[in-house]
PDB file of N, CA and C in Angstrom:
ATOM      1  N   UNK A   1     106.739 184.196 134.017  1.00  0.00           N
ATOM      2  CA  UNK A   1     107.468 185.263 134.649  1.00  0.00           C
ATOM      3  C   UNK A   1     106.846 186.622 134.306  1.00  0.00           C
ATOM      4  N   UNK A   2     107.170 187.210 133.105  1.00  0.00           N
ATOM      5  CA  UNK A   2     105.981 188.370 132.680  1.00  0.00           C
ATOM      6  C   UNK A   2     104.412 188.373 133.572  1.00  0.00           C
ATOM      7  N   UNK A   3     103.776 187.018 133.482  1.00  0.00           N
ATOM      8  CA  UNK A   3     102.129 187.091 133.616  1.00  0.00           C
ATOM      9  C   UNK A   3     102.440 187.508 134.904  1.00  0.00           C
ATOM     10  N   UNK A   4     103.515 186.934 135.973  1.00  0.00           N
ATOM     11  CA  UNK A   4     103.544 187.217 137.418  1.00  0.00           C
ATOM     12  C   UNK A   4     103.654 188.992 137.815  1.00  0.00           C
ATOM     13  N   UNK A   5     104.566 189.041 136.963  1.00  0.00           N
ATOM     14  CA  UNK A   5     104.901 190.482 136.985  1.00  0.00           C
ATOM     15  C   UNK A   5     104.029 191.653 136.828  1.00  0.00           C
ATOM     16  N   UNK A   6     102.878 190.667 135.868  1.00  0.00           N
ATOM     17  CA  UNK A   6     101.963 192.212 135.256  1.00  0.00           C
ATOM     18  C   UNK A   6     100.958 192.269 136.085  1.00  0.00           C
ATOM     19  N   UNK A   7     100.769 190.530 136.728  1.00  0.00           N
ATOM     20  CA  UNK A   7      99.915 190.445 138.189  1.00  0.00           C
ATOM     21  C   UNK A   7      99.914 191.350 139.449  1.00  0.00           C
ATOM     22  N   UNK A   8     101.587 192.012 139.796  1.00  0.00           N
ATOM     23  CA  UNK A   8     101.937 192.208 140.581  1.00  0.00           C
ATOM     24  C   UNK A   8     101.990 193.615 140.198  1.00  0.00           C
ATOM     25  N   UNK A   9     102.074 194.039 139.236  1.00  0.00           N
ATOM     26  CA  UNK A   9     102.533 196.004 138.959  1.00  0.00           C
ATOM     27  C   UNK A   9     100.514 195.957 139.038  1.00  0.00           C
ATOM     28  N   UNK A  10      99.908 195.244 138.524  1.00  0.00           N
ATOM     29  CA  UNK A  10      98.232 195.514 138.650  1.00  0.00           C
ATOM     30  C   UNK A  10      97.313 195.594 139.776  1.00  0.00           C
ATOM     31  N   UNK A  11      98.553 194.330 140.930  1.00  0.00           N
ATOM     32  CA  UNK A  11      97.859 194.170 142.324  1.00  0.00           C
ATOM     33  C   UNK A  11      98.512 194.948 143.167  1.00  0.00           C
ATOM     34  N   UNK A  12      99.275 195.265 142.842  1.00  0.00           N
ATOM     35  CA  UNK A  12     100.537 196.018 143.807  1.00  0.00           C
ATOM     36  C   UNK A  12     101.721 196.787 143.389  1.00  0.00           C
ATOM     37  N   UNK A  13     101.054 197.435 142.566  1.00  0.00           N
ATOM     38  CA  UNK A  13     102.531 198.123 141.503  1.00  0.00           C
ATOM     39  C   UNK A  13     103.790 199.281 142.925  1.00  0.00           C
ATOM     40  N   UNK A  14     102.658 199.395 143.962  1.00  0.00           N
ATOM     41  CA  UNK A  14     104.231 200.115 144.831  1.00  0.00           C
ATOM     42  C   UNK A  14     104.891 198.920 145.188  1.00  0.00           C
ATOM     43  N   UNK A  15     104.741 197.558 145.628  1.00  0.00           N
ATOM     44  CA  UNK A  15     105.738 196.849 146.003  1.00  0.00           C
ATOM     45  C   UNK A  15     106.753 196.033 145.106  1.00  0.00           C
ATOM     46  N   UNK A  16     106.584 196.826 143.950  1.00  0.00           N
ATOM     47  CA  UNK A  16     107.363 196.571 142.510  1.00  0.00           C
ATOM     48  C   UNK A  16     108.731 196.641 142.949  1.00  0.00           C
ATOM     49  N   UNK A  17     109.720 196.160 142.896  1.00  0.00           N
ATOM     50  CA  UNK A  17     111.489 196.144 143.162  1.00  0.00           C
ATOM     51  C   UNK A  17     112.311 196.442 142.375  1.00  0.00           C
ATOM     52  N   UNK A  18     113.409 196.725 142.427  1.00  0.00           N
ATOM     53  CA  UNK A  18     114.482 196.430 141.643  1.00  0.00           C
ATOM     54  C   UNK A  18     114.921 195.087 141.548  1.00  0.00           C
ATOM     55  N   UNK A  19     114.042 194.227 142.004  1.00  0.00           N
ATOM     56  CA  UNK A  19     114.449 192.394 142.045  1.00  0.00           C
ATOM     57  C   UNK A  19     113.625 192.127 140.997  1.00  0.00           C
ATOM     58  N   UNK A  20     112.777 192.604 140.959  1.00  0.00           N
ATOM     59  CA  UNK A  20     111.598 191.969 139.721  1.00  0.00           C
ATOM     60  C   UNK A  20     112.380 192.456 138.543  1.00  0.00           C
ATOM     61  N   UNK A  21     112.653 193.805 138.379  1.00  0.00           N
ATOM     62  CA  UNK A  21     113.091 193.681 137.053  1.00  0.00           C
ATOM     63  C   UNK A  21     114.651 193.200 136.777  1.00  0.00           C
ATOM     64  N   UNK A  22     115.668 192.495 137.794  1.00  0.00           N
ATOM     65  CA  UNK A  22     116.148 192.114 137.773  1.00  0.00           C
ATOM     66  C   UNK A  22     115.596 190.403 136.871  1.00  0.00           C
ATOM     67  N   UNK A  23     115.052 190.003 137.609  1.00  0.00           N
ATOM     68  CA  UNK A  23     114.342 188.422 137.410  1.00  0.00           C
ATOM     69  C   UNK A  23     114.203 188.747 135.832  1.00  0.00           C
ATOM     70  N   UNK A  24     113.361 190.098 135.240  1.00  0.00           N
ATOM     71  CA  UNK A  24     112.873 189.802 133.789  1.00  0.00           C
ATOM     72  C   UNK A  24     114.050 189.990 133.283  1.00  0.00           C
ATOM     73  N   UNK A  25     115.386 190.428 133.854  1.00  0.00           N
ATOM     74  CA  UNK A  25     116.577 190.551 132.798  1.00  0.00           C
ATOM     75  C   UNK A  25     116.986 188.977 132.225  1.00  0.00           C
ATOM     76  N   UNK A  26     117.068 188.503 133.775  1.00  0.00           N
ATOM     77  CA  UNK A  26     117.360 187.126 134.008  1.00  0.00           C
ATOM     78  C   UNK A  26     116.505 185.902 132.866  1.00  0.00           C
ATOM     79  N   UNK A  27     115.566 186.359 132.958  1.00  0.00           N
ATOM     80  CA  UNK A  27     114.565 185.799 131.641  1.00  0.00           C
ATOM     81  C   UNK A  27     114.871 185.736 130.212  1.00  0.00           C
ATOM     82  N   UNK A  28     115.799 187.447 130.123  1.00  0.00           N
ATOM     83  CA  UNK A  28     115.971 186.862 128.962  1.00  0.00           C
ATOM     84  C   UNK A  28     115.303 188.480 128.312  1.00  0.00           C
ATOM     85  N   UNK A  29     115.121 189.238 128.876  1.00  0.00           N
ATOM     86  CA  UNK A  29     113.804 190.681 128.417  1.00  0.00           C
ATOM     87  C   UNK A  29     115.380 191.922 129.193  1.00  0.00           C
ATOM     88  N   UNK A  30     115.000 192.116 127.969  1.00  0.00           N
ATOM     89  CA  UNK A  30     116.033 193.807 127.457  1.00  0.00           C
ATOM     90  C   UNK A  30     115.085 194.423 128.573  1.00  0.00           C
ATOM     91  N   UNK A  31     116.164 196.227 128.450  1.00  0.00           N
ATOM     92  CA  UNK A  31     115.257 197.200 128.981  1.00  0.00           C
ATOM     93  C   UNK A  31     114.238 197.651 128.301  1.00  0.00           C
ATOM     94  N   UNK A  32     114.432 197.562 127.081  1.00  0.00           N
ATOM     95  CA  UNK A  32     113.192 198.075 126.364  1.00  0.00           C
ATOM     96  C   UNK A  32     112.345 197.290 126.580  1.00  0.00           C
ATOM     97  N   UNK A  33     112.386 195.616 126.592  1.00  0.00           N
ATOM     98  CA  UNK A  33     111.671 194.693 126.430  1.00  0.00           C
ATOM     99  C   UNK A  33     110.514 195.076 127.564  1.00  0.00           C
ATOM    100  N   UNK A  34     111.102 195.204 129.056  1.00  0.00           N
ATOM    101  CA  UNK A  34     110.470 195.681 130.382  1.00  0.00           C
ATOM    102  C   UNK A  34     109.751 196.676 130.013  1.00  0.00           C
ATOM    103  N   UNK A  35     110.009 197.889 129.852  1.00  0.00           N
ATOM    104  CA  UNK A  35     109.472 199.247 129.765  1.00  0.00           C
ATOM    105  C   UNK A  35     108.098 198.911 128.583  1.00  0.00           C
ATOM    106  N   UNK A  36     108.005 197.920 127.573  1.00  0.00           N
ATOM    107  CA  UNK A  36     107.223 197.472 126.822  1.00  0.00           C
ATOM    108  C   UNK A  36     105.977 196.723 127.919  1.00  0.00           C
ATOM    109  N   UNK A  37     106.230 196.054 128.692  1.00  0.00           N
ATOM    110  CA  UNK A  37     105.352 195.050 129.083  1.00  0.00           C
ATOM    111  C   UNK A  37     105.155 196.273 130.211  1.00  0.00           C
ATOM    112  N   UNK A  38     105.338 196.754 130.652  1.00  0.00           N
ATOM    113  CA  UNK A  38     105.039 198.218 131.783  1.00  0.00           C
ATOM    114  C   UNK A  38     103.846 198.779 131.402  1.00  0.00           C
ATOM    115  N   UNK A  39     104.635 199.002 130.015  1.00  0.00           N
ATOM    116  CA  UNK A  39     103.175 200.358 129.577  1.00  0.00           C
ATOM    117  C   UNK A  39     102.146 199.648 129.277  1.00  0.00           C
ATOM    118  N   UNK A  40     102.259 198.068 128.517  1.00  0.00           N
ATOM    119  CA  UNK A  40     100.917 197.607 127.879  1.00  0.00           C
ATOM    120  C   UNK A  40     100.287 197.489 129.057  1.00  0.00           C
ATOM    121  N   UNK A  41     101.003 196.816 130.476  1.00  0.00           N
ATOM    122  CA  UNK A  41     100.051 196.436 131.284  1.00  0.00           C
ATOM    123  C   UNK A  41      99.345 198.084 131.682  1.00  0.00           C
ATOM    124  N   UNK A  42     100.116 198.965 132.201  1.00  0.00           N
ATOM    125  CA  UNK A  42      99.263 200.050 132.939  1.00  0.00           C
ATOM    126  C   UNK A  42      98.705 200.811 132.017  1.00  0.00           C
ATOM    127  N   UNK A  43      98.757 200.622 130.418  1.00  0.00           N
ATOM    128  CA  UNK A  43      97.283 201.364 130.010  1.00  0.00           C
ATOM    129  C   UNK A  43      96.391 200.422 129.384  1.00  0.00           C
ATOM    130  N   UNK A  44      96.567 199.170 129.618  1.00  0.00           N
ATOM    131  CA  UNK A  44      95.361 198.034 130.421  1.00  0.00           C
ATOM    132  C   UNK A  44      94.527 198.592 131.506  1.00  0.00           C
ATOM    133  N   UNK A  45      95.653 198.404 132.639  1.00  0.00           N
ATOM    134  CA  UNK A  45      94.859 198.930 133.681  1.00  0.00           C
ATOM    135  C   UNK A  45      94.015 200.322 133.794  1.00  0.00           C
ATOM    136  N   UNK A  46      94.913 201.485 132.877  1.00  0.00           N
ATOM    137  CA  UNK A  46      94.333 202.711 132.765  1.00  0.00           C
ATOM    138  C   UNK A  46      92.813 202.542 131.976  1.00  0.00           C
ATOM    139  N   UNK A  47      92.617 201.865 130.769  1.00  0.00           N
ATOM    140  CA  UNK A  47      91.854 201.708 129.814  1.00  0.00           C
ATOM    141  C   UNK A  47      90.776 201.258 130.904  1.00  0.00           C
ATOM    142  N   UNK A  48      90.733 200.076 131.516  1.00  0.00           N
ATOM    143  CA  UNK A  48      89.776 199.311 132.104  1.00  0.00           C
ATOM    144  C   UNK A  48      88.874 200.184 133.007  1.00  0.00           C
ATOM    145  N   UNK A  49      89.911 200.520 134.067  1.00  0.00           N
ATOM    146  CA  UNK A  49      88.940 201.758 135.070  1.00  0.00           C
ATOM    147  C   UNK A  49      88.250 202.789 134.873  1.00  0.00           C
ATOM    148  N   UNK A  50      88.793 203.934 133.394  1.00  0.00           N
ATOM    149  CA  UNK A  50      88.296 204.500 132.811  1.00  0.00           C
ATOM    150  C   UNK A  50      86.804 204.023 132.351  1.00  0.00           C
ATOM    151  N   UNK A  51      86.814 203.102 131.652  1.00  0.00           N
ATOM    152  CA  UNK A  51      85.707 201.992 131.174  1.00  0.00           C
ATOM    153  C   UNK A  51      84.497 201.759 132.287  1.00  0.00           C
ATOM    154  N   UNK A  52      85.413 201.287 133.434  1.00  0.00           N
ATOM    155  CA  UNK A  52      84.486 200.990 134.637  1.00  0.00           C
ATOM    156  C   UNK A  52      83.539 202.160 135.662  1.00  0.00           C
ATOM    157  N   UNK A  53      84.621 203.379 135.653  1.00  0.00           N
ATOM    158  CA  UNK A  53      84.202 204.369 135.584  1.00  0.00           C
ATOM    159  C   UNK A  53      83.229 204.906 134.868  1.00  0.00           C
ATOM    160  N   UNK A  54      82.706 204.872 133.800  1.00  0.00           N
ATOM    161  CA  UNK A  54      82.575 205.466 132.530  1.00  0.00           C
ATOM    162  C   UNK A  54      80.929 204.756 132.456  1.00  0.00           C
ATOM    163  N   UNK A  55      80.899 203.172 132.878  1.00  0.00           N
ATOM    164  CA  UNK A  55      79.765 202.624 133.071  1.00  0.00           C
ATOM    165  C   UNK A  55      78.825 202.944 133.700  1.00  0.00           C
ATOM    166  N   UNK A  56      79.016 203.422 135.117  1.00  0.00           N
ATOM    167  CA  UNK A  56      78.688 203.680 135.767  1.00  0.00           C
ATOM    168  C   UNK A  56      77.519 205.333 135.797  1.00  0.00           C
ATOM    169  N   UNK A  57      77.321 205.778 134.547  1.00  0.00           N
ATOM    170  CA  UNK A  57      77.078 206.550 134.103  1.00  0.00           C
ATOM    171  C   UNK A  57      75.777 206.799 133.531  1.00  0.00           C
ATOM    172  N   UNK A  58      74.721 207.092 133.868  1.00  0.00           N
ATOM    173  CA  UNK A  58      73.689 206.904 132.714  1.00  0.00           C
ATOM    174  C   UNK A  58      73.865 207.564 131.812  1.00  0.00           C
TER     175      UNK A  58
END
């Protein structure tokens, strides 16, 4: 459930819902718990592009 989720805020974070984070309540994941797996994923994603960006560089 999480891996789907962090799939989906990474592939498509505007078609993110108020159903999804419904589902992670349903799981069993607090609000904090959510807002935790939010940030790790998008400064994943932030970290990476930066990086990829950054390569690209001589």
């Amino acid at each position: 459930m999480i891996a789907d989720y962090a799939v989906k805020v990474t592939r498509s974070a505007d078609t993110c819902s108020p159903q999804d984070v419904e589902r992670l309540r349903e799981a069993g994941l607090s609000d904090e718990d959510i807002l935790g797996v939010v940030g790790i994923v998008t400064y994943q994603n932030m970290t990476t592009r930066i990086m990829e960006a950054l390569s690209t560089v001589d």
